[in-house]
N, C-alpha and C. Protein backbone atom coordinates (compact mmCIF):
# COMPACT_ATOMS: atom_id res chain seq x y z
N UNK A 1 100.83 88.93 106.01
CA UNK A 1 101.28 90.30 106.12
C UNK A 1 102.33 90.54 105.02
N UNK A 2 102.49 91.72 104.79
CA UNK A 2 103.30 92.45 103.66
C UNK A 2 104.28 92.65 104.42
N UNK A 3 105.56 91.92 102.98
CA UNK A 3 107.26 92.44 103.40
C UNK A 3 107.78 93.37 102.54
N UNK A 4 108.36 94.44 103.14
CA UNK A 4 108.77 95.30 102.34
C UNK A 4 110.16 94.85 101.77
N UNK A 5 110.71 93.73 102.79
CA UNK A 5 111.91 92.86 101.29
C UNK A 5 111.53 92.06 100.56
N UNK A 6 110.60 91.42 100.67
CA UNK A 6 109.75 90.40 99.20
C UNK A 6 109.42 91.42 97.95
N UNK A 7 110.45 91.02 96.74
CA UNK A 7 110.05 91.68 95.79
C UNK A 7 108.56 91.44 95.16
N UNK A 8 108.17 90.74 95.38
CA UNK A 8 106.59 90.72 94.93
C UNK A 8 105.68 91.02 95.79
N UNK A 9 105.90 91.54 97.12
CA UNK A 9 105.18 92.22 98.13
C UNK A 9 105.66 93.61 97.85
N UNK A 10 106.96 94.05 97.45
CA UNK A 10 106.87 95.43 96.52
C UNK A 10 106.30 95.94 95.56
N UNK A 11 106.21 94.93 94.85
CA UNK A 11 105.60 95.51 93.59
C UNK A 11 104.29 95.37 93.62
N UNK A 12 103.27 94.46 94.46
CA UNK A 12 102.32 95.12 94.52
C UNK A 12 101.77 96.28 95.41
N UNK A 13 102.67 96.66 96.36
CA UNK A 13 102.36 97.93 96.83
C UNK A 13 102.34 99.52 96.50
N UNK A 14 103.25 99.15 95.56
CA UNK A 14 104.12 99.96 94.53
C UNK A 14 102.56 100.28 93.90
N UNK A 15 102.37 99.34 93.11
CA UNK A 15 101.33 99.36 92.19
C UNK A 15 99.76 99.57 93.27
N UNK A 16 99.62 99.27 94.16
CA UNK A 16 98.43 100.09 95.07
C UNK A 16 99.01 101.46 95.17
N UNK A 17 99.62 102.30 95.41
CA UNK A 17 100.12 103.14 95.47
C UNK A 17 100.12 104.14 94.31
N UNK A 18 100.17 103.79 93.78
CA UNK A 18 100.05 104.70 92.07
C UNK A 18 98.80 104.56 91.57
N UNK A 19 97.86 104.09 91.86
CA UNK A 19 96.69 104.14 91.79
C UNK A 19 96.08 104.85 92.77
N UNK A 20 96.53 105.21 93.68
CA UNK A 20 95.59 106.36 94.67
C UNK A 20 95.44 107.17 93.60
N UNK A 21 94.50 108.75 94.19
CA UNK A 21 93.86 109.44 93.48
C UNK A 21 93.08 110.53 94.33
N UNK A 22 93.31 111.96 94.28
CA UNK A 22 92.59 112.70 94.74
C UNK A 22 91.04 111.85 95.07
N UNK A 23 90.21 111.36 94.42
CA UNK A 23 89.23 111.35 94.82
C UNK A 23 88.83 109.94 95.37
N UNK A 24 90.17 109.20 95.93
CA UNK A 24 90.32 107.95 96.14
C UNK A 24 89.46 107.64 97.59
N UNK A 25 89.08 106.95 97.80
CA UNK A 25 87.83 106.26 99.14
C UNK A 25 88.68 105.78 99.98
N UNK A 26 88.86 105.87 101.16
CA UNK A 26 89.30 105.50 102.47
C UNK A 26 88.52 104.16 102.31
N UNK A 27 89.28 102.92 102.77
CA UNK A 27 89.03 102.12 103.21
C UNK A 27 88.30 101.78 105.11
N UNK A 28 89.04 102.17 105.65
CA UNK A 28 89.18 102.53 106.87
C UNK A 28 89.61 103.91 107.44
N UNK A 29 89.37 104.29 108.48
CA UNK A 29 90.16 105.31 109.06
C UNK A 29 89.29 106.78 108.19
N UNK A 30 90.71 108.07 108.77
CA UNK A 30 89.28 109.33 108.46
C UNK A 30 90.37 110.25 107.61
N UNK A 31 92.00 109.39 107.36
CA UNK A 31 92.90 110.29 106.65
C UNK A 31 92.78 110.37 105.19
N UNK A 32 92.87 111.21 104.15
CA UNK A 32 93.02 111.63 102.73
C UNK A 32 94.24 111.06 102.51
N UNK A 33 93.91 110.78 100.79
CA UNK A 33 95.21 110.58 100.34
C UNK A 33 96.41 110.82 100.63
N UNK A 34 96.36 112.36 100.92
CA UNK A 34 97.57 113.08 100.95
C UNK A 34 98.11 112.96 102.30
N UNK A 35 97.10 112.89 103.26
CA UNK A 35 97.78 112.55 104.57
C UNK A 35 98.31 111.47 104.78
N UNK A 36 97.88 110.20 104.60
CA UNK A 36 97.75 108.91 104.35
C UNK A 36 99.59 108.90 104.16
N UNK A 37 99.87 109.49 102.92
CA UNK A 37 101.26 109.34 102.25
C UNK A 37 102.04 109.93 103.23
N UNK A 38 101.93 111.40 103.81
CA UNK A 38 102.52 112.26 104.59
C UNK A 38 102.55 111.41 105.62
N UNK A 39 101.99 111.12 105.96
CA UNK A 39 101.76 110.02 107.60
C UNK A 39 103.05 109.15 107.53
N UNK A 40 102.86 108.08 106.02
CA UNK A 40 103.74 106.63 105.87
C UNK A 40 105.60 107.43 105.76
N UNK A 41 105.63 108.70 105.15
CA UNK A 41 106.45 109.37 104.82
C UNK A 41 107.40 109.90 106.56
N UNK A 42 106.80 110.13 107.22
CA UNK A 42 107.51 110.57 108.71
C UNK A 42 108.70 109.29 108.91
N UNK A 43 108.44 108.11 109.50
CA UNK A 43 109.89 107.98 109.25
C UNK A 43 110.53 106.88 108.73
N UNK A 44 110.55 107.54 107.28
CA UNK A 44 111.81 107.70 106.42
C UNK A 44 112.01 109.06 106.24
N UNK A 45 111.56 109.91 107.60
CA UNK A 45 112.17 111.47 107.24
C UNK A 45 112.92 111.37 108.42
N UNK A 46 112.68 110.81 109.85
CA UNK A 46 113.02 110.51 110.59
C UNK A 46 114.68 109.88 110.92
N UNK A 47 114.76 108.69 109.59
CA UNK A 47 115.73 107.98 109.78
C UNK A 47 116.61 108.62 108.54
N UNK A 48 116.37 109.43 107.75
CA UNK A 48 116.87 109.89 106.42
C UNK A 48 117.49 111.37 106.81
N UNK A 49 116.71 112.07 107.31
CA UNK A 49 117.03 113.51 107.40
C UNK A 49 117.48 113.74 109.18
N UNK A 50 117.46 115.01 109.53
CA UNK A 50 117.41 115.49 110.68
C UNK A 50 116.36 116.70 111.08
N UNK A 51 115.30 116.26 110.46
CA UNK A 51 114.35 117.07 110.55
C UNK A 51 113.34 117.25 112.07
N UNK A 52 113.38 115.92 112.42
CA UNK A 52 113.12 115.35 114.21
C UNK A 52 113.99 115.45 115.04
N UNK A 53 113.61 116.35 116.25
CA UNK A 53 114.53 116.01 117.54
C UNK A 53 114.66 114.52 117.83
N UNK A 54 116.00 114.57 118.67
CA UNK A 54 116.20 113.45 119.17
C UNK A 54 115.38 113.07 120.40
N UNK A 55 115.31 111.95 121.09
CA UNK A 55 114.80 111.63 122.33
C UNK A 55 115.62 111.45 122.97
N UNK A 56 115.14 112.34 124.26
CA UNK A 56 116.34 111.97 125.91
C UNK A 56 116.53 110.61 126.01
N UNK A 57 116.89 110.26 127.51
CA UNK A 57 116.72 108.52 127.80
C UNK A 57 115.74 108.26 128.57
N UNK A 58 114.81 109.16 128.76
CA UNK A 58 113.86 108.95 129.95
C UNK A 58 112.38 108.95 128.31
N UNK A 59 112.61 109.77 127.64
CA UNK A 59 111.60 109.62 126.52
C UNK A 59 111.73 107.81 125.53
N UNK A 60 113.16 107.77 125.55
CA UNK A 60 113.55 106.33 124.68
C UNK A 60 112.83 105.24 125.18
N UNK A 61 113.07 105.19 126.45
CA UNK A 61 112.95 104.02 127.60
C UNK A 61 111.17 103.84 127.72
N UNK A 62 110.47 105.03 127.64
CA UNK A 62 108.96 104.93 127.80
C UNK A 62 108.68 104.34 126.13
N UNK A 63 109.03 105.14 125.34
CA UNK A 63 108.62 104.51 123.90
C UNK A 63 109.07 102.79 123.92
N UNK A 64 109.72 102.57 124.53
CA UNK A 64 110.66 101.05 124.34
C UNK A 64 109.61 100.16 125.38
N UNK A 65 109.37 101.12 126.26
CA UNK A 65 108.58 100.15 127.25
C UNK A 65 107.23 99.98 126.79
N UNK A 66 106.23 100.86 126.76
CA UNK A 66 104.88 100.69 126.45
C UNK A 66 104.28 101.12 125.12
N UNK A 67 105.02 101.21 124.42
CA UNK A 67 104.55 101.89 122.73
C UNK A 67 105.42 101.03 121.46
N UNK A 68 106.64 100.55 122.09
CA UNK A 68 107.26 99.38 120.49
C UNK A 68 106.34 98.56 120.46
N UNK A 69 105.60 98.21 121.98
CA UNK A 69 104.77 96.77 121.83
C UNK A 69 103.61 96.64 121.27
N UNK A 70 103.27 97.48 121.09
CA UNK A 70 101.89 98.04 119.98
C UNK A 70 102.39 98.36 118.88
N UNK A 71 103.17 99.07 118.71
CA UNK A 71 103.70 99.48 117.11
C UNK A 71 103.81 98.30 116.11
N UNK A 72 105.23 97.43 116.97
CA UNK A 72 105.78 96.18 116.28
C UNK A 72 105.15 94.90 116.84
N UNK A 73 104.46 94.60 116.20
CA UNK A 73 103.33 93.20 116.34
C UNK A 73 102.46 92.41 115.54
N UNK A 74 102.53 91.12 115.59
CA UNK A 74 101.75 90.69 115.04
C UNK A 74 100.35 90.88 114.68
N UNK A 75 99.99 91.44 116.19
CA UNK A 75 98.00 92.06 115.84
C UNK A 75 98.18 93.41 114.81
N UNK A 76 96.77 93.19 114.15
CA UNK A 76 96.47 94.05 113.29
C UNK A 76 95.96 95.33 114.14
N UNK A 77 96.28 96.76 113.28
CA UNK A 77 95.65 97.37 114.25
C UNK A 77 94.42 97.78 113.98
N UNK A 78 93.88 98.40 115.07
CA UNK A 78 92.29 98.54 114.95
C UNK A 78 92.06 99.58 113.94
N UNK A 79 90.96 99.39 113.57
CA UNK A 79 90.26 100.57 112.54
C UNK A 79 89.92 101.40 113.69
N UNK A 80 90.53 103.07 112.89
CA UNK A 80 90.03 104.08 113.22
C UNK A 80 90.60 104.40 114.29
N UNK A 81 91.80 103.52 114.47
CA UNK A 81 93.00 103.83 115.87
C UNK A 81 93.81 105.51 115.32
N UNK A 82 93.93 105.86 116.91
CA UNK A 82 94.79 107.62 116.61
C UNK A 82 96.24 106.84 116.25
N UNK A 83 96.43 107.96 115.70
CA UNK A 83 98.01 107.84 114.76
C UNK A 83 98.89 109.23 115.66
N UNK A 84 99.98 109.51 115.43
CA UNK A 84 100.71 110.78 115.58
C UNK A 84 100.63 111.87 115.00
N UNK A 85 100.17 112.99 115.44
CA UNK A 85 99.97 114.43 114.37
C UNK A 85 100.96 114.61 113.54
């Protein structure tokens, strides 16, 4: 798996990344370029800006309970899994 602190796991992402392309082919999944980026882009808008409400403690506690454990994990996730609008 890819670290985003390994400088040589940066720079080749970096460099996948600048090679997208309007008319670039999905590997997997059914998002466009542009969503694709917009998608990876939420949060570092999240943790950067104040553009997102906050969560109560009754919303924190459900994300903490049944949704970090899928998010943050070793398994890969499935092709063609729903993402967040």
């Amino acid at each position: 798996m890819k670290n985003v602190f390994d400088k040589e796991d940066v720079a080749e992402i970096i460099n996948r990344i600048e090679k997208l392309n309007y008319s670039s082919k999905q590997l997997w999944g059914k998002m466009r370029v542009a969503q694709i980026l917009a998608h990876c882009n939420v949060s570092y808008e999240m943790v950067y800006t104040d553009i997102h409400l906050k969560s109560n403690m009754f919303v924190k506690f459900i994300l903490k309970s049944f949704i970090k454990n899928k998010v943050v994990n070793t398994i890969p996730y499935k092709k063609n899994g729903k993402t967040a609008p």
